[in-house]
C-alpha atoms as a PDB file:
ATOM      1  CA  UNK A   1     -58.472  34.764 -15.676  1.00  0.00           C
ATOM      2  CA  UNK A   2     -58.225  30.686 -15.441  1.00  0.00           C
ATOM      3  CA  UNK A   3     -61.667  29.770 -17.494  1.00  0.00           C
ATOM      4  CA  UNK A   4     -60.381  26.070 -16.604  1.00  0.00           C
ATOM      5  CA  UNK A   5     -63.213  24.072 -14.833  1.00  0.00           C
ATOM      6  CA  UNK A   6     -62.014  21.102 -13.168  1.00  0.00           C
ATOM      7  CA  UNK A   7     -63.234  18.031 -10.808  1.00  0.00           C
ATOM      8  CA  UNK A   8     -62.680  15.363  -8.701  1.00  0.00           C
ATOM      9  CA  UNK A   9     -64.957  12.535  -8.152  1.00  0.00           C
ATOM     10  CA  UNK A  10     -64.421  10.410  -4.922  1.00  0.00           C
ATOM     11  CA  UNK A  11     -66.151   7.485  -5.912  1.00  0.00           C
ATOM     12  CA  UNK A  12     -66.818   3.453  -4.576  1.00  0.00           C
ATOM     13  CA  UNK A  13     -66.354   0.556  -6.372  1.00  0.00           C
ATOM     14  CA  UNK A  14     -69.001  -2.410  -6.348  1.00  0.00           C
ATOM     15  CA  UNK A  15     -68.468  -5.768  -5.080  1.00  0.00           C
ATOM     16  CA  UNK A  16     -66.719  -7.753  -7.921  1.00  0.00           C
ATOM     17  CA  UNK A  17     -66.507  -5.096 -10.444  1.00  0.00           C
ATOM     18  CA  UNK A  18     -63.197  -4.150 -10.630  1.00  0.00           C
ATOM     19  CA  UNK A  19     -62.852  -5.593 -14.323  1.00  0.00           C
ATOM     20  CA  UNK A  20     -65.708  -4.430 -15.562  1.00  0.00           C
ATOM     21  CA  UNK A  21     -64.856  -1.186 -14.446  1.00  0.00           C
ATOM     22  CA  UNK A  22     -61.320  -1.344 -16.185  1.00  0.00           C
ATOM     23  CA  UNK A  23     -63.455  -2.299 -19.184  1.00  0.00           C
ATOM     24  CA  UNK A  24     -65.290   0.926 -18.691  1.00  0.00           C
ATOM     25  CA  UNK A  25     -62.001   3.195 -17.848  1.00  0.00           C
ATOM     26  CA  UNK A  26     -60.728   2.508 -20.794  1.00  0.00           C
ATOM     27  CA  UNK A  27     -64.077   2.444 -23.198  1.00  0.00           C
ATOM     28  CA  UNK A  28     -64.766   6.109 -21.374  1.00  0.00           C
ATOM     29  CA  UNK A  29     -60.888   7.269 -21.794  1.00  0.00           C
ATOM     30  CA  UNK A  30     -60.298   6.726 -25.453  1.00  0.00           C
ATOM     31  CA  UNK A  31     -64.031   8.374 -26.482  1.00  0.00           C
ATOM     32  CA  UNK A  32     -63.276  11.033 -24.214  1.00  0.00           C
ATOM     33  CA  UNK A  33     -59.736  11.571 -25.948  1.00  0.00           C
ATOM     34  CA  UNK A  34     -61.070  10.847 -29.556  1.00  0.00           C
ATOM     35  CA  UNK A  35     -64.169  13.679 -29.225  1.00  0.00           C
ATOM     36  CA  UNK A  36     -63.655  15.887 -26.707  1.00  0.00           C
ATOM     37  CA  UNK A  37     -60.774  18.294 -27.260  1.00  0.00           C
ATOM     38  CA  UNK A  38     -61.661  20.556 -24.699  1.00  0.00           C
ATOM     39  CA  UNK A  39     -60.962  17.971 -22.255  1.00  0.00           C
ATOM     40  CA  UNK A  40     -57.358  18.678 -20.867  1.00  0.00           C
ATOM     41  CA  UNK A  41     -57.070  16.173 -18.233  1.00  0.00           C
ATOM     42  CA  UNK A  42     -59.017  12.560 -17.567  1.00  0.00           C
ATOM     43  CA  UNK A  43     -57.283  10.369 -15.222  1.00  0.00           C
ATOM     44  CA  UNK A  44     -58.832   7.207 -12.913  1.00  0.00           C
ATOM     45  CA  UNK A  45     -57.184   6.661  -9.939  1.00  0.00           C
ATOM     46  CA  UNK A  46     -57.659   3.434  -7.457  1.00  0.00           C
ATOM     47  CA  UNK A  47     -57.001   3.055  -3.643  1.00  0.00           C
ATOM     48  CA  UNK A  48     -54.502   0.125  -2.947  1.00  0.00           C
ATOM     49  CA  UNK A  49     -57.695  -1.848  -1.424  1.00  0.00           C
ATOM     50  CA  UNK A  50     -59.209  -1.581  -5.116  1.00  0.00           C
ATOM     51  CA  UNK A  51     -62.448  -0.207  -3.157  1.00  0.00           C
ATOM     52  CA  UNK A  52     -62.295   3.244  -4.051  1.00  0.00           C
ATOM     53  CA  UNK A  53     -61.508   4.549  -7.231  1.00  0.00           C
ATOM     54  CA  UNK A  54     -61.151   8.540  -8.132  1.00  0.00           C
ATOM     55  CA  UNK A  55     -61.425  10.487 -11.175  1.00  0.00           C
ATOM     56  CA  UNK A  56     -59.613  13.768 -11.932  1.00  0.00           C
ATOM     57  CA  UNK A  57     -61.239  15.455 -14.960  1.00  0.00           C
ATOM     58  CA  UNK A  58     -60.130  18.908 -16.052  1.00  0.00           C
ATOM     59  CA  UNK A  59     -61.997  20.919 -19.051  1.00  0.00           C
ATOM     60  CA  UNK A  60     -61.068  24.465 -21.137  1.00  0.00           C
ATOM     61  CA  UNK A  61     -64.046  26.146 -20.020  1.00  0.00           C
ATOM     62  CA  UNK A  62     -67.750  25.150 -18.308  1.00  0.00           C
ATOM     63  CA  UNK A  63     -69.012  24.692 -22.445  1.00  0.00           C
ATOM     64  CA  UNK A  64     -66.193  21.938 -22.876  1.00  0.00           C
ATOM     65  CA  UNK A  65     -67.292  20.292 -19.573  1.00  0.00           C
ATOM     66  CA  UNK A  66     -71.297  20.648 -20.593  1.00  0.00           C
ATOM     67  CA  UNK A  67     -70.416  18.805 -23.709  1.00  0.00           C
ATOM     68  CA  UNK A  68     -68.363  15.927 -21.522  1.00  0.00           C
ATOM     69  CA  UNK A  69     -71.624  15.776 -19.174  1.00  0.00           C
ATOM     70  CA  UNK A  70     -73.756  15.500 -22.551  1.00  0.00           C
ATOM     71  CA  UNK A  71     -71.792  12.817 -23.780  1.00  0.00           C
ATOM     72  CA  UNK A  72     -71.636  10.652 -20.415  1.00  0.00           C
ATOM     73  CA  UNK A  73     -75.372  11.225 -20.185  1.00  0.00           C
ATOM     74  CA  UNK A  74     -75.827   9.410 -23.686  1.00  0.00           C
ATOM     75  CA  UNK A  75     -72.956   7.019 -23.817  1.00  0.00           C
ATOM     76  CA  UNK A  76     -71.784   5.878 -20.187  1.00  0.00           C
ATOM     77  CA  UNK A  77     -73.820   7.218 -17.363  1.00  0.00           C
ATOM     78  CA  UNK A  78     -76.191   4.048 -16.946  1.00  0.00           C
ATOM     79  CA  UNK A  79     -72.978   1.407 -17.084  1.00  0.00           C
ATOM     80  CA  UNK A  80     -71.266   3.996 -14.753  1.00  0.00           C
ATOM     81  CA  UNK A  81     -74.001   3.813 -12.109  1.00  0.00           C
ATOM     82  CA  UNK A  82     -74.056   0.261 -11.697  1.00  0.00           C
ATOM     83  CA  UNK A  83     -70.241  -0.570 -11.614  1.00  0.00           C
ATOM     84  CA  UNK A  84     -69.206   3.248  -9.208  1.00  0.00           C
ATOM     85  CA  UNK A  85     -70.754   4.202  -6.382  1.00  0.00           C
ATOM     86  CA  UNK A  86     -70.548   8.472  -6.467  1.00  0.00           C
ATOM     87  CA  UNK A  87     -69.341   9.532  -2.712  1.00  0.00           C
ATOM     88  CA  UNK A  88     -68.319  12.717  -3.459  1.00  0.00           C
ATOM     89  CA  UNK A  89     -68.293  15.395  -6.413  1.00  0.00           C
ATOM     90  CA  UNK A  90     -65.954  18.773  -6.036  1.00  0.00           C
ATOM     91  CA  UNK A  91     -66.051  21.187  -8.639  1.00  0.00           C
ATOM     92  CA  UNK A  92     -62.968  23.904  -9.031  1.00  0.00           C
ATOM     93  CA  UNK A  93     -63.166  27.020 -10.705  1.00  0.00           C
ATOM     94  CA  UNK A  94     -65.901  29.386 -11.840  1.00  0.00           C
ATOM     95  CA  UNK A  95     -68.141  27.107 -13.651  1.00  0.00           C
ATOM     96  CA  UNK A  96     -71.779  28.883 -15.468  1.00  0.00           C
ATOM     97  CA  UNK A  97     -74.592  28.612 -14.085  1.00  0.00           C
ATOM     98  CA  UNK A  98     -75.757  26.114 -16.937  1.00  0.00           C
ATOM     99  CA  UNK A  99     -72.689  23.860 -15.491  1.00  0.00           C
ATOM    100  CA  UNK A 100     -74.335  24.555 -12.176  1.00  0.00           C
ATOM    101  CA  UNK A 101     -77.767  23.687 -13.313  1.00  0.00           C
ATOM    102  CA  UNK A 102     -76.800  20.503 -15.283  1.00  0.00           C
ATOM    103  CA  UNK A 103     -75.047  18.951 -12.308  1.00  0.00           C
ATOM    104  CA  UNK A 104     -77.378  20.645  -9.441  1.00  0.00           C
ATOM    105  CA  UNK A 105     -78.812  17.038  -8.032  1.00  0.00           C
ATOM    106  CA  UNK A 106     -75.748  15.262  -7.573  1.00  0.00           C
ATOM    107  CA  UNK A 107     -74.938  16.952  -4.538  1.00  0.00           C
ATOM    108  CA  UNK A 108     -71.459  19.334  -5.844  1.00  0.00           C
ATOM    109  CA  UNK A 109     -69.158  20.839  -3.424  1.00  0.00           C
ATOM    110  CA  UNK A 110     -68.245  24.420  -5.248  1.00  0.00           C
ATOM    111  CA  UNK A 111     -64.622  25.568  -4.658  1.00  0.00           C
ATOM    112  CA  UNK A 112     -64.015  28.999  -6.156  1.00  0.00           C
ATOM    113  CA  UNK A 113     -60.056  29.915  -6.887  1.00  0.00           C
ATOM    114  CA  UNK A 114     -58.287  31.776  -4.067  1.00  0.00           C
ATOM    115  CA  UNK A 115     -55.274  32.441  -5.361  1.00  0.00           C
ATOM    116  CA  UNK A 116     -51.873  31.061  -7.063  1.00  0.00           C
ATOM    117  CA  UNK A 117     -50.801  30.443 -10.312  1.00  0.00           C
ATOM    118  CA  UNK A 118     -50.943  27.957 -13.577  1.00  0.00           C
ATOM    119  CA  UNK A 119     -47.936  27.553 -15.662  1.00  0.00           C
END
């Protein structure tokens, strides 16, 4: 079975803070890269308007996305708040109930898998 826990984050961008939320993309993306090896996928997206901006972020298992939630907590989550505007959080897979716990105010949409494949 697919341990993989994955996310999207629909999320809006604040008046006039488009650069410093480059600043932060990239600040976020290479700590992220550099310390989290059980994060397979961490990609920022924007809407053509530059109002919106999403984040795809997909992790091994719910312990490798506990310890990206940890580390956002501690390092980005305050700088985060005031630049991104969270409109909507939907979590994929069969996260633990720790996951579950650890996110349970923000309001996640669960999706559980269905069917299909991964190659």
């Amino acid at each position: 079975m697919n341990e993989n826990i994955f996310w999207v984050l629909d999320t809006e961008i604040g008046e006039g803070k488009m650069e410093d939320l480059k600043l932060l993309m990239t600040e976020m993306s290479d700590h992220t890269k550099a310390n989290e090896p059980g994060t397979l996928n961490y990609e920022w997206f924007t809407s053509s308007d530059n109002k919106r901006c999403a984040l795809f972020e997909r992790y091994a298992d719910s312990a490798a996305a506990l310890v990206h939630l940890s580390s956002f907590m501690k390092n980005f989550a305050k700088r985060f708040m005031e630049i991104l505007t969270v409109k909507k959080f939907v979590v994929y897979g069969n996260p633990s109930d720790e996951f579950k716990d650890a996110v349970k105010s923000l309001g996640v949409i669960y999706y559980s898998p269905l069917g299909g494949f991964k190659r």
